[in-house]
Protein backbone atom coordinates (compact mmCIF):
# COMPACT_ATOMS: atom_id res chain seq x y z
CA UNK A 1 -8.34 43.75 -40.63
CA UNK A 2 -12.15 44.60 -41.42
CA UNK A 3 -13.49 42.29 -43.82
CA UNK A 4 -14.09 43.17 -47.29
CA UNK A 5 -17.59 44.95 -47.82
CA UNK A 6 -17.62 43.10 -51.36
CA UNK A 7 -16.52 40.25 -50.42
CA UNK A 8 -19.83 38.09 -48.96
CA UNK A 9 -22.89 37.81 -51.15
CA UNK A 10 -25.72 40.06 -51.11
CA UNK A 11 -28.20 38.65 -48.74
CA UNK A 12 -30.61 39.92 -46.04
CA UNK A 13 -29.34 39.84 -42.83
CA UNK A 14 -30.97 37.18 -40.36
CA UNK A 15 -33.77 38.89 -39.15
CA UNK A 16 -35.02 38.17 -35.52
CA UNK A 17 -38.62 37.64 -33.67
CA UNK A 18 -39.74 41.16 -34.20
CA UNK A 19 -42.43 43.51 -31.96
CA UNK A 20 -45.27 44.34 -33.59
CA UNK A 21 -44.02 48.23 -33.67
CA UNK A 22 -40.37 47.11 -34.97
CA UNK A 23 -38.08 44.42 -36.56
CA UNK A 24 -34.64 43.78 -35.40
CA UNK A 25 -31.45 42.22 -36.44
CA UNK A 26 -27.88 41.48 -36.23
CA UNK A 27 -25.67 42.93 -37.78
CA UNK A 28 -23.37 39.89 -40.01
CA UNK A 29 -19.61 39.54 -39.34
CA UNK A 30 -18.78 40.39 -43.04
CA UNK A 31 -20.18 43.84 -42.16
CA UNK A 32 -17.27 45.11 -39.91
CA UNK A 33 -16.14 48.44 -40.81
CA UNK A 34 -18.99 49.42 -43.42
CA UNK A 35 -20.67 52.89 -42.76
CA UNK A 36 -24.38 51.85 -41.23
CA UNK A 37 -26.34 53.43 -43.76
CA UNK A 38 -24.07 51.74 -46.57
CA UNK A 39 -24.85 48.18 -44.92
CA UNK A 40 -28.33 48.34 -44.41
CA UNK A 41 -28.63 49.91 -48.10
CA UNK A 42 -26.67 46.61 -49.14
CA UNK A 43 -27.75 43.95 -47.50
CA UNK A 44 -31.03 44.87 -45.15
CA UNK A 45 -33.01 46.00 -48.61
CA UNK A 46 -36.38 47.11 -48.50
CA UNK A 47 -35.38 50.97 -48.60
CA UNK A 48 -32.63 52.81 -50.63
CA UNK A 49 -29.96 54.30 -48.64
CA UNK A 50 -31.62 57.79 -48.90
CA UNK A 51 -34.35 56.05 -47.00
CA UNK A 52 -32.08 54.68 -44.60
CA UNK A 53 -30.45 57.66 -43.49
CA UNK A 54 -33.68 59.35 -42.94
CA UNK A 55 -34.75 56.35 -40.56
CA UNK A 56 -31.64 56.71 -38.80
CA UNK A 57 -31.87 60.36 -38.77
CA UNK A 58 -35.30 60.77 -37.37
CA UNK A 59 -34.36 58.20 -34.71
CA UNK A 60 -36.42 55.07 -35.81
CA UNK A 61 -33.66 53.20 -36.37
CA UNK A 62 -31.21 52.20 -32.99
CA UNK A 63 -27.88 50.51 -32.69
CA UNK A 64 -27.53 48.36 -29.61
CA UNK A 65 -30.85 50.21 -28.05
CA UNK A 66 -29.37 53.58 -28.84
CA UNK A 67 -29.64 56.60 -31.45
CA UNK A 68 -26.75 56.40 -33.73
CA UNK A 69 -25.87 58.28 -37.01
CA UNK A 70 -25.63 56.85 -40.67
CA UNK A 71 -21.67 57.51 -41.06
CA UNK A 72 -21.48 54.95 -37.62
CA UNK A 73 -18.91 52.42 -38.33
CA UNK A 74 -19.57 48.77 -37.43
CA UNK A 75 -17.78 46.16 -35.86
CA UNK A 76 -20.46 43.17 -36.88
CA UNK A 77 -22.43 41.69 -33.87
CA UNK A 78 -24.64 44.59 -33.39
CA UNK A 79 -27.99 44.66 -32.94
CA UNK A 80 -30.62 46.78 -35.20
CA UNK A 81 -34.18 47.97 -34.00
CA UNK A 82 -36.25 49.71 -37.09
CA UNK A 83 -39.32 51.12 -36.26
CA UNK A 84 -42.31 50.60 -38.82
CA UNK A 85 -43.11 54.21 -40.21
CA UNK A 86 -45.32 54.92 -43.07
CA UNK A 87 -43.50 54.59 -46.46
CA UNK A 88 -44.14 58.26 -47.39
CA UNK A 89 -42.16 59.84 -43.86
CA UNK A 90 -39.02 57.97 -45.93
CA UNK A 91 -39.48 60.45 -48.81
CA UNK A 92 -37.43 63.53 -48.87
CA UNK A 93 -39.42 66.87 -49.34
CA UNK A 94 -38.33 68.95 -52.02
CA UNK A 95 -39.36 72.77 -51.95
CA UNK A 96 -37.18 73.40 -55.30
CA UNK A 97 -39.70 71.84 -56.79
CA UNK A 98 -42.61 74.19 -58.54
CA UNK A 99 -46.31 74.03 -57.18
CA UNK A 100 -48.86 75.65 -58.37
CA UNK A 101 -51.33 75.48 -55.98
CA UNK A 102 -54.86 76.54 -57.31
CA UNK A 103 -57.17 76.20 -54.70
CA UNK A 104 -56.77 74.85 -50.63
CA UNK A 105 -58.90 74.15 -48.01
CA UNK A 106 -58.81 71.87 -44.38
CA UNK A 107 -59.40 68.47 -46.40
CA UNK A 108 -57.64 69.40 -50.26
CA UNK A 109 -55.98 70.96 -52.17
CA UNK A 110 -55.96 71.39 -56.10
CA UNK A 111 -52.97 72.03 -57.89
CA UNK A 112 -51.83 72.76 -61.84
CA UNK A 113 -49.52 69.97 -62.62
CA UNK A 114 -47.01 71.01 -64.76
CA UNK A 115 -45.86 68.59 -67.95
CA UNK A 116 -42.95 66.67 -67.31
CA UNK A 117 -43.74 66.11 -63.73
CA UNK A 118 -43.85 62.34 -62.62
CA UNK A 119 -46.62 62.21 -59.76
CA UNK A 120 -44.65 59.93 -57.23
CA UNK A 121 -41.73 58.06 -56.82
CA UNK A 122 -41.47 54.74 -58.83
CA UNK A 123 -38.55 52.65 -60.46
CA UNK A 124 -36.65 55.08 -62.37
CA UNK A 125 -38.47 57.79 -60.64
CA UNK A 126 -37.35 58.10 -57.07
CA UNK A 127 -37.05 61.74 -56.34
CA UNK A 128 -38.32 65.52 -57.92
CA UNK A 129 -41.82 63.69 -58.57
CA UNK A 130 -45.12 65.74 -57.47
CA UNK A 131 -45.00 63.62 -54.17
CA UNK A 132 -41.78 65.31 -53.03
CA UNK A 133 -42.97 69.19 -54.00
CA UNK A 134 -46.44 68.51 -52.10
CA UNK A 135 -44.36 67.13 -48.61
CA UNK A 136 -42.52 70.24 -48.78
CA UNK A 137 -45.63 72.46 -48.74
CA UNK A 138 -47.54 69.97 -46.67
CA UNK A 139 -45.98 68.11 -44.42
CA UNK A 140 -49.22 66.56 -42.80
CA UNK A 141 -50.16 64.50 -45.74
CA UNK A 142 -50.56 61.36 -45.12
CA UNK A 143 -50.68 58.06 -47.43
CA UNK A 144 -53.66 55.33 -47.03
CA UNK A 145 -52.10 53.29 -49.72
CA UNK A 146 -48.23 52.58 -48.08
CA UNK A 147 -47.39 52.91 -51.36
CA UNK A 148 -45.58 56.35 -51.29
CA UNK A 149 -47.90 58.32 -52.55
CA UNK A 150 -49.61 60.94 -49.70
CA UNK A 151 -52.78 62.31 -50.67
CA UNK A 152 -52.49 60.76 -54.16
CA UNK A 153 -56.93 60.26 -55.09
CA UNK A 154 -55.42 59.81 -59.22
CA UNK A 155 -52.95 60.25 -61.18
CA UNK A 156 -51.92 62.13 -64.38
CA UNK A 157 -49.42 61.21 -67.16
CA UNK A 158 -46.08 62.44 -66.65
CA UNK A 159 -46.08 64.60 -69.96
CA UNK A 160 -49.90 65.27 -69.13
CA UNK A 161 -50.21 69.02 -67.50
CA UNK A 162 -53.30 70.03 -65.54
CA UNK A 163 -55.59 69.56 -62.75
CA UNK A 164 -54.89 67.27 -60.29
CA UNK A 165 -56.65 66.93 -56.73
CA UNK A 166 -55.04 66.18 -53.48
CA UNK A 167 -56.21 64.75 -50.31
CA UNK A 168 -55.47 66.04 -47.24
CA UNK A 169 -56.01 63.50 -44.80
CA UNK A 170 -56.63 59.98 -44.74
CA UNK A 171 -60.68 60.74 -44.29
CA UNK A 172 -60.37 62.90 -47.22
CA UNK A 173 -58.39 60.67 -49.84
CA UNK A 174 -61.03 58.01 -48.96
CA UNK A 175 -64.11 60.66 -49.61
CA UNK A 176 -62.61 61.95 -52.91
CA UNK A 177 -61.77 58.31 -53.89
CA UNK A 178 -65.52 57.75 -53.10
CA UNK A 179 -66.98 60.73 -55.66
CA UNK A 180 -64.47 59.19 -58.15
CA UNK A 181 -65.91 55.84 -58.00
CA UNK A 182 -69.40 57.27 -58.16
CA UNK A 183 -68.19 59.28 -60.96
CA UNK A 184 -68.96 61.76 -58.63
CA UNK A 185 -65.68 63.85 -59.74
CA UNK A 186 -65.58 65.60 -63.40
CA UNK A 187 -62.92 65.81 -65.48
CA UNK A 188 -62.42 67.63 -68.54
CA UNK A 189 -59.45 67.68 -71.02
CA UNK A 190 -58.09 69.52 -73.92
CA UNK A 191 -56.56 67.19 -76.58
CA UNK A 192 -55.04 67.84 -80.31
CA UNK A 193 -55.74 64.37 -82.06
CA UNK A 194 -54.24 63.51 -85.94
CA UNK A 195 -56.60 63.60 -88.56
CA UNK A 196 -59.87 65.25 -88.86
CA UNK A 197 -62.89 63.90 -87.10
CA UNK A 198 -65.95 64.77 -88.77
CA UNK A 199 -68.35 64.12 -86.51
CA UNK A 200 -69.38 67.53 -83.67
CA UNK A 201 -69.39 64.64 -81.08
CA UNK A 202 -68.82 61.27 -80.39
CA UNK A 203 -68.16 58.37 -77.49
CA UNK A 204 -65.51 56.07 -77.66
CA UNK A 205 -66.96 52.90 -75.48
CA UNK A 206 -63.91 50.06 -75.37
CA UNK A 207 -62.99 48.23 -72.64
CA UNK A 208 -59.03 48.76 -71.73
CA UNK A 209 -55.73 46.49 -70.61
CA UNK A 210 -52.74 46.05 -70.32
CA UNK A 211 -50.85 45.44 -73.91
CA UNK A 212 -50.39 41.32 -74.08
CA UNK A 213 -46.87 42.04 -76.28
CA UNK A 214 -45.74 44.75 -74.09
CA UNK A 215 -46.17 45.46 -70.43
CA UNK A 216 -45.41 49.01 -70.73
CA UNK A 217 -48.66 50.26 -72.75
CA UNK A 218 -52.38 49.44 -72.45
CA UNK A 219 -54.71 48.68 -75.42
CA UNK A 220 -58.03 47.83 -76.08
CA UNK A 221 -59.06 44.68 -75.18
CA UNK A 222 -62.92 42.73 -75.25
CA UNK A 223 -61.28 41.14 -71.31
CA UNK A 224 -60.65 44.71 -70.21
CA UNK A 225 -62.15 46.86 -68.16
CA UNK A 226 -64.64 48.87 -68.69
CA UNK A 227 -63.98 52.29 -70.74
CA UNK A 228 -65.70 55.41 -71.87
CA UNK A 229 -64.72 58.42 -73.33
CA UNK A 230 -67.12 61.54 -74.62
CA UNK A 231 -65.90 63.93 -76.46
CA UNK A 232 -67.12 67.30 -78.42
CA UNK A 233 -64.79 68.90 -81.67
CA UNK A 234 -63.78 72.28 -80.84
CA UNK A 235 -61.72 73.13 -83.81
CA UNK A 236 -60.64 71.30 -86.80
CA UNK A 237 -57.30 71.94 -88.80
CA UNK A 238 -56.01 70.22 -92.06
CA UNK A 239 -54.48 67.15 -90.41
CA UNK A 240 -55.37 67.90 -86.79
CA UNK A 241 -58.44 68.81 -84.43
CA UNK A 242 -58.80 69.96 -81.67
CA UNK A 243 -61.15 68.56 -79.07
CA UNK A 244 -62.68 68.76 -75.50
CA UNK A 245 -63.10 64.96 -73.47
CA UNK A 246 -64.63 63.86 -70.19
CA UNK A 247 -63.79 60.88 -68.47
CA UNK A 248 -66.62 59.09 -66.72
CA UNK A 249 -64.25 56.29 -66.39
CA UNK A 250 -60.78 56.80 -65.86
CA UNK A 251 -58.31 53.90 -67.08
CA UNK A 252 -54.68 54.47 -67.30
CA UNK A 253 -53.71 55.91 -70.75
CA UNK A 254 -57.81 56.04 -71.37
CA UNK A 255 -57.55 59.22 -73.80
CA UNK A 256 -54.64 58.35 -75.73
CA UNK A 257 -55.81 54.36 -76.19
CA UNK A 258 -59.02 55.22 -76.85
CA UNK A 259 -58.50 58.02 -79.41
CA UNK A 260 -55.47 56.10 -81.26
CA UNK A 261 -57.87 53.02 -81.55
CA UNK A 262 -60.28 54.81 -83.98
CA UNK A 263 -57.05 56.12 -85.83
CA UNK A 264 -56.93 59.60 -83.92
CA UNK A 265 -53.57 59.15 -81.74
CA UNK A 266 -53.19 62.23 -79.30
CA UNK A 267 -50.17 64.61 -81.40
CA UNK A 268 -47.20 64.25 -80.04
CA UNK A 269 -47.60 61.05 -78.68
CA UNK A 270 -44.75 58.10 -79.38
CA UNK A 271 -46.37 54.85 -77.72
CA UNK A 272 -50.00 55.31 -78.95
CA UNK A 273 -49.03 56.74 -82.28
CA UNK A 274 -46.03 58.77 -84.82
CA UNK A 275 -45.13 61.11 -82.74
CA UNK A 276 -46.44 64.07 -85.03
CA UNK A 277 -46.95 67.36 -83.90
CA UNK A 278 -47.19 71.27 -84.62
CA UNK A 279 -45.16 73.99 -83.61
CA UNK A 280 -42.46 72.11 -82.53
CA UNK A 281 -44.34 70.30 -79.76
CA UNK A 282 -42.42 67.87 -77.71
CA UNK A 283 -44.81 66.11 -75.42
CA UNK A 284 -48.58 64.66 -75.44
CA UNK A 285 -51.02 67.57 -76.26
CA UNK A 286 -53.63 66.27 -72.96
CA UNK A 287 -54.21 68.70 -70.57
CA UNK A 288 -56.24 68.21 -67.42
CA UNK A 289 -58.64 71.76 -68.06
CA UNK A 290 -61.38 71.16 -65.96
CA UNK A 291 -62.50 69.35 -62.30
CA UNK A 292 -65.47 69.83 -60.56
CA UNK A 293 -65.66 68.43 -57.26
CA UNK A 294 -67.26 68.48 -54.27
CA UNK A 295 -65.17 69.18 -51.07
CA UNK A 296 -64.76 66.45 -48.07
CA UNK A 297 -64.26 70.21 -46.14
CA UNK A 298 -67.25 71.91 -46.63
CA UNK A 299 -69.74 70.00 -48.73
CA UNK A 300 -69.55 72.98 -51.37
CA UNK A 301 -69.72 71.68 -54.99
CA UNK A 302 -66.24 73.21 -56.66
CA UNK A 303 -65.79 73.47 -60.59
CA UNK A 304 -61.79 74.45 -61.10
CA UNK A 305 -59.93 75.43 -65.03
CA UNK A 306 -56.45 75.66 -65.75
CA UNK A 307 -55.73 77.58 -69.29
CA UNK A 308 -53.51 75.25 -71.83
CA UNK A 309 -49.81 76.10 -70.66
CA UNK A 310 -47.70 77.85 -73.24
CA UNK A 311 -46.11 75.23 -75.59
CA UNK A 312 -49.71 73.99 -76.02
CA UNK A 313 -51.01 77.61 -77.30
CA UNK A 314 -47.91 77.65 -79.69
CA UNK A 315 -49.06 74.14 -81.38
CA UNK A 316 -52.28 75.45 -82.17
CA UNK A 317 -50.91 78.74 -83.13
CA UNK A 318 -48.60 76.93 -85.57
CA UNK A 319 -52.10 75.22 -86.99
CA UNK A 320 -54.10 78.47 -86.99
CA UNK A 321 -51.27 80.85 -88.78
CA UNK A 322 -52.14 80.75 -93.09
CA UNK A 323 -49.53 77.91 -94.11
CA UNK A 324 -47.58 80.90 -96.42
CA UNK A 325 -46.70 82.44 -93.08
CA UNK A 326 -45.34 79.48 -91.08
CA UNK A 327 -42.08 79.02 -90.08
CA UNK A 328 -40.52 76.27 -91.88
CA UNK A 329 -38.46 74.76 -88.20
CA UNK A 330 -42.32 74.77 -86.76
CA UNK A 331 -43.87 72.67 -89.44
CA UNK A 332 -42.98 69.40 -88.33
CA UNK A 333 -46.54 68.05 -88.77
């Protein structure tokens, strides 16, 4: 009778002398009569079982030297060859996933990230991130970082929308990564802050880490790293403005740490500040409007815009309208 798959403890299985292309191992006794991919998910680790079938699938993975399928059944005593393949050919392309491509060439491409839209897989986040829609429409990405995330040069906020450049090739990620470290890249954003800032302009200089009571946010801190933010006032409501920001650095969370320390949190924002918003907004009002660039491709200097998507217009719509003619369920500032 096949032994009980819940019946040992979950542990690695003993892993033998491996090749420098693969690791093998044997397959434990308490594993008789588990599906392969189920085992491997179980007690191998390292990869999900998603990931495991596509090893097995695309043939990097062999069962006593030969191709085998995930659904094989196993007796225990057999041996396991995995071949070492980037982390990103593990990740399953998804072409239901929107993409709006702005602007390609041989080395990049630039896409509109839409709000809502994690950029690649991490805990909690394993599939329908950006990662998985770019694969789809670009297979030959390819990821410098073995981190699962192809052509990834920076990231945006998951409720962020806007510009977001991609390399596409390992030579490219590294030269875009390059201009971004020279702050050779621009960045521009469009951000509805609480309050009213008086000032036409300002910089916000603060260096920025992570949050000492909670791992989850970042704050302002004298042992952080170096910050700055510049921004210009573009319109001014009763309890909100509107403003433009560049980035010359480009910390995580910079705009919405930066403008909550001064007491201007980003509307709509929960970790940095209330929450509050117009028109019924539901996310962050940051949006990625501007990158200029130059391309690894053709050594052309590139400036790129993306207009503010639609439930971005409608918050400062709400803010614009006389207050007599506002709908009461879009007042929630």
């Amino acid at each position: 009778m096949p032994a009980r798959a819940d019946a040992p403890p979950k542990r690695a299985p003993r892993r033998e002398p491996a090749s420098s292309t693969a690791a093998t191992f044997t397959v434990e006794p308490y594993g008789a009569g588990m599906r392969l991919d189920a085992y491997l998910a179980r007690y191998a680790g390292e990869h999900s079982r998603a990931e495991w079938q596509r090893l097995i699938e695309s043939g990097s993975l062999t069962l006593n030297g030969a191709p085998t399928k995930a659904a094989a059944r196993l007796a225990g005593g057999e041996r396991v060859a995995v071949e070492r393949v980037a982390s990103h050919a593990l990740l399953e392309p998804d072409p239901t996933i929107p993409l709006d491509v702005v602007y390609e060439d041989a080395a990049m491409v630039v896409v509109d990230k839409r709000a809502g839209l994690v950029v690649h897989p991490a805990p909690g986040h394993e599939t329908g991130t950006l990662v998985h829609a770019l694969l789809a429409r670009f297979p030959e990405l390819r990821d410098p970082t073995g981190e699962k995330r192809p052509g990834i040069v920076h990231r945006l906020d998951k409720d962020t929308s806007g510009l977001m450049v991609v390399g596409k090739t390992v030579d490219a990620v590294a030269a875009l990564q390059w201009q971004m470290q020279r702050g050779e890249i621009a960045k521009r954003y469009r951000l509805l802050v609480a309050g009213v800032i008086h000032e036409d302009r300002g910089t916000i200089e603060a260096p920025i880490g992570r949050d000492r009571f909670n791992r989850q946010r970042m704050a302002v801190r004298p042992d952080g790293r170096p910050a700055r933010t510049e921004f210009i006032v573009l319109e001014r409501f009763d309890r909100f403005t509107f403003v433009d920001a560049g980035l010359p650095s480009g910390r995580t969370h910079q705009l919405r740490v930066h403008f909550a320390s001064i007491g201007h949190p980003v509307a709509g924002d929960r970790v940095y500040g209330s929450g509050r918003a117009p028109g019924g907004l539901t996310r962050q009002f940051v949006h990625s409007a501007e990158l200029t660039l130059t391309s690894p491709a053709t050594d052309e200097r590139l400036r790129f815009t993306a207009p503010l998507p639609a439930d971005l217009e409608r918050a400062l719509a709400a803010l614009r309208r006389p207050r007599s003619v506002i709908d009461p369920a879009e007042a929630t500032a």
